[in-house]
N, C-alpha and C. Protein backbone atom coordinates (compact mmCIF):
# COMPACT_ATOMS: atom_id res chain seq x y z
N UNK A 1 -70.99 16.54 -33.27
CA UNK A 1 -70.03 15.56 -32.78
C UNK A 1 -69.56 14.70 -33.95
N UNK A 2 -68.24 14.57 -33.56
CA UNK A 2 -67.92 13.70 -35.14
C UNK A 2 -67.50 12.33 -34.26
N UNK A 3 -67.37 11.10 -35.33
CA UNK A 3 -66.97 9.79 -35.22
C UNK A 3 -65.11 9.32 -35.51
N UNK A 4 -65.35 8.99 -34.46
CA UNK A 4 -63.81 8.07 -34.22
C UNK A 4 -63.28 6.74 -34.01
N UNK A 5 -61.91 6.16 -34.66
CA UNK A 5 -61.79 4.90 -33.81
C UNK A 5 -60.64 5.06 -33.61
N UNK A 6 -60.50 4.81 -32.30
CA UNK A 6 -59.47 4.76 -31.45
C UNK A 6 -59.00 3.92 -31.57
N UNK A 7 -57.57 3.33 -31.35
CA UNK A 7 -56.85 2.10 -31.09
C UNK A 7 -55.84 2.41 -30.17
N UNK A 8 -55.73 1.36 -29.12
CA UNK A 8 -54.62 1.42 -27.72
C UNK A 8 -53.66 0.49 -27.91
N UNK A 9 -52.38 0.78 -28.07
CA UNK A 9 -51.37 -0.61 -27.50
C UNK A 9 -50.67 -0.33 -26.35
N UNK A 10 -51.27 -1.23 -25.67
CA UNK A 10 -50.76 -1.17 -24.08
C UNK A 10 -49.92 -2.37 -23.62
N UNK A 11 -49.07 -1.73 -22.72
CA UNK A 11 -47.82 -2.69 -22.02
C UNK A 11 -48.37 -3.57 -21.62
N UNK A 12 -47.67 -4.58 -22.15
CA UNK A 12 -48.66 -6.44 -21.79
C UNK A 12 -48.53 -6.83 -20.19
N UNK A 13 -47.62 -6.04 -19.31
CA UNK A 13 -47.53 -6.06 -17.96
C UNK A 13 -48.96 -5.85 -17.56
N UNK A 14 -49.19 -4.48 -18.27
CA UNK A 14 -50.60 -4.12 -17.57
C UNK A 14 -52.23 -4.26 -18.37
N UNK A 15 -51.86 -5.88 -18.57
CA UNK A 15 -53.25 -6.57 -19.66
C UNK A 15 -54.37 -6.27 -18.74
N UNK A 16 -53.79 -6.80 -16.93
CA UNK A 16 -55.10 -6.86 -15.74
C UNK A 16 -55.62 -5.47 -15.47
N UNK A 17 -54.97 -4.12 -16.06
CA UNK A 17 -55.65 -3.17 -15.46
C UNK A 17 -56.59 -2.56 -17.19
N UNK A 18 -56.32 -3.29 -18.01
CA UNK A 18 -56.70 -3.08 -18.82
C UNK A 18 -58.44 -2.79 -18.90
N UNK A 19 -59.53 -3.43 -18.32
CA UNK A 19 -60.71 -2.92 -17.86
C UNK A 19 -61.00 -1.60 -17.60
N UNK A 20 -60.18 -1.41 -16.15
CA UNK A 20 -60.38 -0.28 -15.54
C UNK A 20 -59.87 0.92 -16.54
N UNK A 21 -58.63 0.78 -17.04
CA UNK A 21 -58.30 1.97 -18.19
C UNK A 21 -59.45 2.32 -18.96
N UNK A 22 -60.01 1.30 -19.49
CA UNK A 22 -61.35 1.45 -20.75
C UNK A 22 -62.59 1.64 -20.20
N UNK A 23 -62.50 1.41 -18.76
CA UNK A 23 -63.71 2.05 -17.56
C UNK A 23 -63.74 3.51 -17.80
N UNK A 24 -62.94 4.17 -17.64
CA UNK A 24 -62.50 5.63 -17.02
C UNK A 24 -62.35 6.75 -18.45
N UNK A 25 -61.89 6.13 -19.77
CA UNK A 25 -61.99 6.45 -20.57
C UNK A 25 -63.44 6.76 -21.48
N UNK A 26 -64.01 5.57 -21.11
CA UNK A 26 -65.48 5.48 -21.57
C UNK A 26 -66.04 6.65 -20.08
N UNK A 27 -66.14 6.60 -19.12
CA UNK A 27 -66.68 7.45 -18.61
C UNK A 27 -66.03 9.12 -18.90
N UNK A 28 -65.10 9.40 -19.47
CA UNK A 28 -64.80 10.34 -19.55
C UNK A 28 -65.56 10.92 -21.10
N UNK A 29 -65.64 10.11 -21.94
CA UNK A 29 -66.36 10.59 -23.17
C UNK A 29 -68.01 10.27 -22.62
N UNK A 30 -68.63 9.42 -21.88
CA UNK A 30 -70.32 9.72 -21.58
C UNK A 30 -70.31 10.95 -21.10
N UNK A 31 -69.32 11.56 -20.09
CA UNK A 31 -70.15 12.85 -19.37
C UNK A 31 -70.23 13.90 -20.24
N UNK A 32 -69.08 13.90 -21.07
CA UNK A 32 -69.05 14.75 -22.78
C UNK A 32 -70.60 14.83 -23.47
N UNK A 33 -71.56 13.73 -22.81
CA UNK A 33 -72.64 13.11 -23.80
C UNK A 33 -72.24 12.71 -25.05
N UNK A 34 -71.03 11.81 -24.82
CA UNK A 34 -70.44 11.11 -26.54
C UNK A 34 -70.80 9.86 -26.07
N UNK A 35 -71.16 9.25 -27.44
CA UNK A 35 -71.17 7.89 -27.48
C UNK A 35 -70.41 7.11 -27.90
N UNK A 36 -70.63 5.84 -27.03
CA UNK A 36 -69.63 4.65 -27.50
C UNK A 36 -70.41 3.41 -28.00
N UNK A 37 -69.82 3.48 -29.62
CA UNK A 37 -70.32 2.32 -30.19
C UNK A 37 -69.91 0.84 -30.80
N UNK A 38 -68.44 0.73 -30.36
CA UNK A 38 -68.07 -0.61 -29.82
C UNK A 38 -66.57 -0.25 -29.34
N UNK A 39 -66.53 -1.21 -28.40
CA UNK A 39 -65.43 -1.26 -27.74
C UNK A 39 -64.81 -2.82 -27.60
N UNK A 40 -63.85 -3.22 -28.27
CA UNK A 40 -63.08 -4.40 -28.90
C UNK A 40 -61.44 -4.41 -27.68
N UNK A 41 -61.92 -5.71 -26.94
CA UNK A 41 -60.31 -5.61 -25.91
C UNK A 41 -60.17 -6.86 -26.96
N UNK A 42 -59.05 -7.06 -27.35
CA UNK A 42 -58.58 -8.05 -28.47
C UNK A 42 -58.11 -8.63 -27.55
N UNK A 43 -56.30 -8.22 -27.26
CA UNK A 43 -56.16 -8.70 -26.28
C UNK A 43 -54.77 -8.81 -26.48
N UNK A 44 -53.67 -9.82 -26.34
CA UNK A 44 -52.37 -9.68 -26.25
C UNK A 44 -52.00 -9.68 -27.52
N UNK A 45 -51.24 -9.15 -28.66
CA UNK A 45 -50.61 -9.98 -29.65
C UNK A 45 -49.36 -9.40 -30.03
N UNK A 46 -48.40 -9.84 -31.04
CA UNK A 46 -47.19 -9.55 -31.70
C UNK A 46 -47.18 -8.38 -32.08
N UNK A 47 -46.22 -7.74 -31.73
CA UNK A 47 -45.99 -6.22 -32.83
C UNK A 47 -45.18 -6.64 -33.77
N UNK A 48 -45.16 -5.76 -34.63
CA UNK A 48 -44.39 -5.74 -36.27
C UNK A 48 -43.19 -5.38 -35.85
N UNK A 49 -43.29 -4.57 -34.97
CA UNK A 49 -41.78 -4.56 -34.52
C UNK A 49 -42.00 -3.86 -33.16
N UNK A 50 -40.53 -3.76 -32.58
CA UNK A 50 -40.62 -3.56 -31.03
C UNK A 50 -40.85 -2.23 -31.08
N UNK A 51 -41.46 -2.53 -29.73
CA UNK A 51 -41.44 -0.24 -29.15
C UNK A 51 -41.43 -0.33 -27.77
N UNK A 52 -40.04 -0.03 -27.60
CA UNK A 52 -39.79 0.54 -26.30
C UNK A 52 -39.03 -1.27 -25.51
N UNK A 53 -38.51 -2.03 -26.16
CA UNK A 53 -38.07 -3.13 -26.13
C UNK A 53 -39.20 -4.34 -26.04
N UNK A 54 -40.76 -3.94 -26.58
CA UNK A 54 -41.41 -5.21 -26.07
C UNK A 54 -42.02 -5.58 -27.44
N UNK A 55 -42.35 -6.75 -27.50
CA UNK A 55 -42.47 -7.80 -28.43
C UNK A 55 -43.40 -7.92 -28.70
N UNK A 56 -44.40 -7.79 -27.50
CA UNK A 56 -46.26 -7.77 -27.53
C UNK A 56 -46.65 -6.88 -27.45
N UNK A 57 -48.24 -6.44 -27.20
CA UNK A 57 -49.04 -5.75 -26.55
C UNK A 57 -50.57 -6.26 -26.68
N UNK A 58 -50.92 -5.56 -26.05
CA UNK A 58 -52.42 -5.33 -25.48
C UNK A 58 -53.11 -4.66 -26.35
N UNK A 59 -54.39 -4.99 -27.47
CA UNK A 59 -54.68 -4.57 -27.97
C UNK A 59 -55.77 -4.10 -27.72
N UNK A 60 -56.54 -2.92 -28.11
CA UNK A 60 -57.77 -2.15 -28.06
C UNK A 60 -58.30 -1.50 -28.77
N UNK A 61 -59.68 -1.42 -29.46
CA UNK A 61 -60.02 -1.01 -30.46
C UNK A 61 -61.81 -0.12 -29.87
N UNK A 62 -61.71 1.15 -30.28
CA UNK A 62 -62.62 1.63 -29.52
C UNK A 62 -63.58 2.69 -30.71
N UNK A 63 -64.72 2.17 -31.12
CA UNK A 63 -65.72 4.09 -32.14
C UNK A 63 -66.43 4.42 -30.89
N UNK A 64 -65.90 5.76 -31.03
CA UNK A 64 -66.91 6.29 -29.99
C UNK A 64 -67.50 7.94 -31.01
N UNK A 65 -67.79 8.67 -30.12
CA UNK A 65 -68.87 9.98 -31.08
C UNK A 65 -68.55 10.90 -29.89
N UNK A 66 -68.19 11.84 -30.07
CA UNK A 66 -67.49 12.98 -29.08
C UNK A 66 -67.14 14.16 -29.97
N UNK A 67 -66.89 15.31 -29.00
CA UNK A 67 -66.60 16.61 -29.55
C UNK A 67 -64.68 16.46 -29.40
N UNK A 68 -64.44 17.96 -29.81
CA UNK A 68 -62.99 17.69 -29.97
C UNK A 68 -62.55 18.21 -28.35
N UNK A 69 -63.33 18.47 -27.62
CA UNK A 69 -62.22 18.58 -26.17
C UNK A 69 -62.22 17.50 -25.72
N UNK A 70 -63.22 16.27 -25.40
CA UNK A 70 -63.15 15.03 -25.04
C UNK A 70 -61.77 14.80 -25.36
N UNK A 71 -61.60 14.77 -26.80
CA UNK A 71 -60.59 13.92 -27.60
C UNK A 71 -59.56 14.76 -27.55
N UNK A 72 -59.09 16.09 -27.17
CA UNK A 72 -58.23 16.50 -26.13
C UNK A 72 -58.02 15.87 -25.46
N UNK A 73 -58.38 15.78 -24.03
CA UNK A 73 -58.62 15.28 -22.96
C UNK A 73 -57.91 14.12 -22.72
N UNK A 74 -58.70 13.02 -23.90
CA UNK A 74 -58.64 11.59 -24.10
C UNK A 74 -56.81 11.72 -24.51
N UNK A 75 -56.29 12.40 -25.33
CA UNK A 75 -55.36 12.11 -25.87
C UNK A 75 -53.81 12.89 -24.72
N UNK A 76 -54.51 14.01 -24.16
CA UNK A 76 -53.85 13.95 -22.77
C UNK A 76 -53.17 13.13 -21.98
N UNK A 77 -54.43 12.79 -21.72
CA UNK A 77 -54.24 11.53 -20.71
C UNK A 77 -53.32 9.85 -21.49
N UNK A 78 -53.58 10.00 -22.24
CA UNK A 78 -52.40 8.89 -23.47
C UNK A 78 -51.01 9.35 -23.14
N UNK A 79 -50.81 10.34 -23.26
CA UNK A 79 -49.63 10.90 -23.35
C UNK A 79 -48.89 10.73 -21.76
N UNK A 80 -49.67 11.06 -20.96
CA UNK A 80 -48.93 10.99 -19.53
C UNK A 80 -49.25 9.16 -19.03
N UNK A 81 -50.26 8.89 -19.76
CA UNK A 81 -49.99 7.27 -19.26
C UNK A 81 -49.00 6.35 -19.90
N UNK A 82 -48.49 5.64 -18.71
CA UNK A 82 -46.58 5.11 -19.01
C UNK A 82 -46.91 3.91 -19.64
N UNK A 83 -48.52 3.26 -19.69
CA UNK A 83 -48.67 1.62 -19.90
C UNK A 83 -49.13 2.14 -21.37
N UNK A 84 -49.54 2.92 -21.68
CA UNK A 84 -50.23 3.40 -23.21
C UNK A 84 -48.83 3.17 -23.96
N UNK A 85 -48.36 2.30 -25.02
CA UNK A 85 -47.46 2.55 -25.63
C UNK A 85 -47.34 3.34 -27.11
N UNK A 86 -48.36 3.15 -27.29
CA UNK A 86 -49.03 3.79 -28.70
C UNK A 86 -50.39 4.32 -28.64
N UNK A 87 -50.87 5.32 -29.06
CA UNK A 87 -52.13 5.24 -29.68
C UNK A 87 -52.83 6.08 -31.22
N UNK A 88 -53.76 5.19 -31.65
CA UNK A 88 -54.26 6.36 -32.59
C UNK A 88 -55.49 6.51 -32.84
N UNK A 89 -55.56 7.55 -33.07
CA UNK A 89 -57.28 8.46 -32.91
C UNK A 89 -57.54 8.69 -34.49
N UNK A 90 -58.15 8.15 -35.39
CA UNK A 90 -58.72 8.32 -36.81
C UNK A 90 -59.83 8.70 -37.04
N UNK A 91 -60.56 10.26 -37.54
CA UNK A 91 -61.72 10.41 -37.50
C UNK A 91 -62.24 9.44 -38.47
N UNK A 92 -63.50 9.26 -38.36
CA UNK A 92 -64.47 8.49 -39.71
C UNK A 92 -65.85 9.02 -39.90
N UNK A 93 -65.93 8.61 -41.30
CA UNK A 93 -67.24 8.94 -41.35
C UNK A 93 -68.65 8.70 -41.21
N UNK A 94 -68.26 7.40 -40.15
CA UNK A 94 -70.08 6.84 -39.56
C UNK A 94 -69.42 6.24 -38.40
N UNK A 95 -70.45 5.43 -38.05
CA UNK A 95 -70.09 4.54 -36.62
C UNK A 95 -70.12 3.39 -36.83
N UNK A 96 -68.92 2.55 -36.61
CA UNK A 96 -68.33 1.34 -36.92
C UNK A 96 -69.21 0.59 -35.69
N UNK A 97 -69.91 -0.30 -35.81
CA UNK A 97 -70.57 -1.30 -34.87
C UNK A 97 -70.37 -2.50 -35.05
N UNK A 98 -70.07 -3.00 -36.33
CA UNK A 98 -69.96 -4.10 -36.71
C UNK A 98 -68.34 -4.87 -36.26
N UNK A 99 -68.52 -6.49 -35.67
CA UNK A 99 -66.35 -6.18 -34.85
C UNK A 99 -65.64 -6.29 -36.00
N UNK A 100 -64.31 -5.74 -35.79
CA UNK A 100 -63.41 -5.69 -36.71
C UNK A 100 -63.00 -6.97 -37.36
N UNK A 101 -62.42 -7.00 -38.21
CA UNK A 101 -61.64 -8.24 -38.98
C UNK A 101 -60.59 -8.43 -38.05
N UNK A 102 -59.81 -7.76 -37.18
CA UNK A 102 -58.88 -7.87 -36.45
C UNK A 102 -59.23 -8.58 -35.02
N UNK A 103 -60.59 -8.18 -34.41
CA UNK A 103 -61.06 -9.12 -33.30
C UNK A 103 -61.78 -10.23 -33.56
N UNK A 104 -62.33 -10.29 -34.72
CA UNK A 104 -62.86 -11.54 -35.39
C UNK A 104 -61.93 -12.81 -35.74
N UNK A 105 -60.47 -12.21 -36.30
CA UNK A 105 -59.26 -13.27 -36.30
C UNK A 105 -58.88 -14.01 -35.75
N UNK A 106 -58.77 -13.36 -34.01
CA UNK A 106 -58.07 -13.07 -32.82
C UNK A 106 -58.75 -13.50 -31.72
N UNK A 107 -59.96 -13.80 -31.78
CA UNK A 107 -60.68 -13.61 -31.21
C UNK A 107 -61.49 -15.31 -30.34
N UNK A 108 -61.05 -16.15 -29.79
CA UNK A 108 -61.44 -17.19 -29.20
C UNK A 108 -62.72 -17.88 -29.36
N UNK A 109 -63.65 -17.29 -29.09
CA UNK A 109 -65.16 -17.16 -28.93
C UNK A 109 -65.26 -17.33 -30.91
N UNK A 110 -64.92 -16.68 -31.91
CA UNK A 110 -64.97 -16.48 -32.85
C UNK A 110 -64.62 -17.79 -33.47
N UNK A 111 -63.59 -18.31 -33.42
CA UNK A 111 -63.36 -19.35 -33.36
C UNK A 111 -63.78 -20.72 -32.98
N UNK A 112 -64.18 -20.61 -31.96
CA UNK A 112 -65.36 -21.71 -31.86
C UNK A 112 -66.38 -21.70 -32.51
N UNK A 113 -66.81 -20.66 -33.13
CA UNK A 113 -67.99 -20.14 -33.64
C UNK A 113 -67.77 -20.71 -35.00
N UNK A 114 -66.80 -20.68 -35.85
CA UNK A 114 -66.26 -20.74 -36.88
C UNK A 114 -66.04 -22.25 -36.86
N UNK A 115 -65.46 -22.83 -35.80
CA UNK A 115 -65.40 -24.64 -35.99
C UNK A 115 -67.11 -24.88 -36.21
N UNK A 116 -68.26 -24.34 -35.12
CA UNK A 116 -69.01 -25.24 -34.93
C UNK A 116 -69.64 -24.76 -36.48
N UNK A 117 -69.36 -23.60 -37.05
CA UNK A 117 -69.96 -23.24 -38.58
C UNK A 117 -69.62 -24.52 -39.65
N UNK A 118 -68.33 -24.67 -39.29
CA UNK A 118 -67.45 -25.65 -40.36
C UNK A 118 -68.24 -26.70 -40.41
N UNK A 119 -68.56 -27.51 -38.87
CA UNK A 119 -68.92 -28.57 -38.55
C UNK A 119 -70.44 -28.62 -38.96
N UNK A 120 -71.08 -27.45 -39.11
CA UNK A 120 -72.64 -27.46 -39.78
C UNK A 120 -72.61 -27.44 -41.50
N UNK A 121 -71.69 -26.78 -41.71
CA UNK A 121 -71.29 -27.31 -42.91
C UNK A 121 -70.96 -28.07 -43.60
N UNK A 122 -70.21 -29.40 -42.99
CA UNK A 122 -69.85 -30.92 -43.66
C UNK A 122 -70.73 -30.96 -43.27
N UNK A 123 -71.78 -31.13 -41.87
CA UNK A 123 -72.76 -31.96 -41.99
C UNK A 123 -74.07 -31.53 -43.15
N UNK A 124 -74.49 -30.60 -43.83
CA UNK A 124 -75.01 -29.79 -44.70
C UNK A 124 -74.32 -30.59 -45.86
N UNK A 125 -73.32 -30.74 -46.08
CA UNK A 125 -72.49 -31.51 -47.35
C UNK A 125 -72.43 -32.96 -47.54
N UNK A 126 -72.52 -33.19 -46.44
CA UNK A 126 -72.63 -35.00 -46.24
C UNK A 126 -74.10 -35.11 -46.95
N UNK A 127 -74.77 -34.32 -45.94
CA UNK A 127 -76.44 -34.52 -46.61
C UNK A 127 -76.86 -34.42 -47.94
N UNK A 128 -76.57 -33.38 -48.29
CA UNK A 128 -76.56 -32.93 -49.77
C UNK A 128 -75.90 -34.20 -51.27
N UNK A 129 -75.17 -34.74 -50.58
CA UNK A 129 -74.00 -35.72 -51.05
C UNK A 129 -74.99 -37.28 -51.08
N UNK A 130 -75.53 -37.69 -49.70
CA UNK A 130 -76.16 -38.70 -49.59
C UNK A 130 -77.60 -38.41 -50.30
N UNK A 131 -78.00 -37.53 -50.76
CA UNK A 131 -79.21 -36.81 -51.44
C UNK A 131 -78.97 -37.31 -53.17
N UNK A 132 -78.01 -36.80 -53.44
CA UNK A 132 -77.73 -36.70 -54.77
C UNK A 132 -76.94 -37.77 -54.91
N UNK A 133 -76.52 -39.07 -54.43
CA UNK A 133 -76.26 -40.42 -54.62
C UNK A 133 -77.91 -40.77 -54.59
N UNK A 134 -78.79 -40.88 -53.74
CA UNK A 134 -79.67 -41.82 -53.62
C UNK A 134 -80.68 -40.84 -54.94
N UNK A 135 -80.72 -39.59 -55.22
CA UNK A 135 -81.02 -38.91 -56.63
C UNK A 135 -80.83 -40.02 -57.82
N UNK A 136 -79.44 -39.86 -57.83
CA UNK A 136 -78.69 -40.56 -58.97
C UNK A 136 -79.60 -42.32 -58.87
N UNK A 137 -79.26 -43.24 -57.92
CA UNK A 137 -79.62 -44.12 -57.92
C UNK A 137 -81.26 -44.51 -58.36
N UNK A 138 -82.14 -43.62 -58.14
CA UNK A 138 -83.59 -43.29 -58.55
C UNK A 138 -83.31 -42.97 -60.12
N UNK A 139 -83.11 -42.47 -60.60
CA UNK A 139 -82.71 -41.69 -61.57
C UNK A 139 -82.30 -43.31 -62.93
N UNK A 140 -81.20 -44.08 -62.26
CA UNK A 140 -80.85 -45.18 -62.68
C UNK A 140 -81.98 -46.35 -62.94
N UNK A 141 -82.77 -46.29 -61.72
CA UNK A 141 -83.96 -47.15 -61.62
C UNK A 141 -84.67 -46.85 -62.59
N UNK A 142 -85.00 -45.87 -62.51
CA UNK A 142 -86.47 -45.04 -63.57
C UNK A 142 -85.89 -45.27 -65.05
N UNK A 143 -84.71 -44.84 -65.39
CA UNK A 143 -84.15 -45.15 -66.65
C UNK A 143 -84.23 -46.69 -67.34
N UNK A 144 -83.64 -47.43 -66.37
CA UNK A 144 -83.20 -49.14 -66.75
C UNK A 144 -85.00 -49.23 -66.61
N UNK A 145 -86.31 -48.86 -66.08
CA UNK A 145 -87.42 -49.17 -66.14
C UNK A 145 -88.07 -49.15 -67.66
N UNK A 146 -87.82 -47.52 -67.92
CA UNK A 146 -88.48 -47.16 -69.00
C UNK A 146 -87.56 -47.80 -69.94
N UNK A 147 -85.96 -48.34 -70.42
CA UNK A 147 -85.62 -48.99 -71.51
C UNK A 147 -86.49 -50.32 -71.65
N UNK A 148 -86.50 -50.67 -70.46
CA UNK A 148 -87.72 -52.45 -70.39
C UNK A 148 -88.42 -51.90 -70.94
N UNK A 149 -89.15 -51.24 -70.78
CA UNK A 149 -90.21 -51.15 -71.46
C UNK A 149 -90.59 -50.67 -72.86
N UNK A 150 -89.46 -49.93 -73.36
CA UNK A 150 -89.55 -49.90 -74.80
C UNK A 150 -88.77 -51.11 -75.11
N UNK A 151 -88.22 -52.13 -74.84
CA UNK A 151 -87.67 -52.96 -75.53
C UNK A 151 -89.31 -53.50 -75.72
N UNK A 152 -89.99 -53.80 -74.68
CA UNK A 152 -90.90 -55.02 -75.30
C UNK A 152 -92.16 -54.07 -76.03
């Protein structure tokens, strides 16, 4: 079985059936006995340019591990579905598990994740900052000590 990642752009009409599409798809590569090793619904965004007059889509990002009739099958069924506006199937050479840079961008949850990082980070910097002032100030003490004391 070789490794793939799929990507879907689907008609932003049909964002709500978007589940069930990636239901039926994923069940169609398990009974194959292929695996799926991440499956990324991004979610609405801008195209680079239009296809088919629309502005958005529905994004989807899928590695799964299958033989080549699955991915027949799979790409079948793309073709006769009217909400699929694009897709592409890229073999690779391992299994991508880790999320993309593209759902990590895009991605809401990620984002919060990324403020509350920021926010552990000034506070990490503040500290560090109030450390190496009250450093410095010790530092000043100990110095102006030991000149007293070689003066006398």
């Amino acid at each position: 079985m070789r490794h793939y990642e799929l990507v879907l752009l689907i008609h932003p009409d049909q964002s709500d059936q978007v589940p069930e599409m990636l239901s039926r798809y994923q069940d169609t590569i398990k009974k194959a006995n292929g695996n799926i090793h991440r499956v990324e619904d991004i979610g609405r965004l801008q195209l680079a340019y239009t296809i088919q007059n629309m502005h958005k889509a529905h994004y989807v990002i899928m590695n799964i591990e299958c033989n080549d009739e699955v991915i027949k099958e799979l790409e079948t069924s793309f073709k006769f579905n009217d909400s699929i506006l694009r897709h592409l199937l890229v073999k690779t050479n391992k299994a991508e598990t880790e999320p993309s840079k593209l759902f990590i961008s895009n991605n809401k949850e990620s984002e919060v994740k990324k403020s509350e990082i920021s926010k552990d980070d000034k506070e990490k910097q503040k500290k560090v900052e109030t450390d190496s002032k009250e450093d410095k100030l010790e530092s000043k003490e100990e110095t102006e000590k030991d000149n007293e004391k070689s003066k006398e």
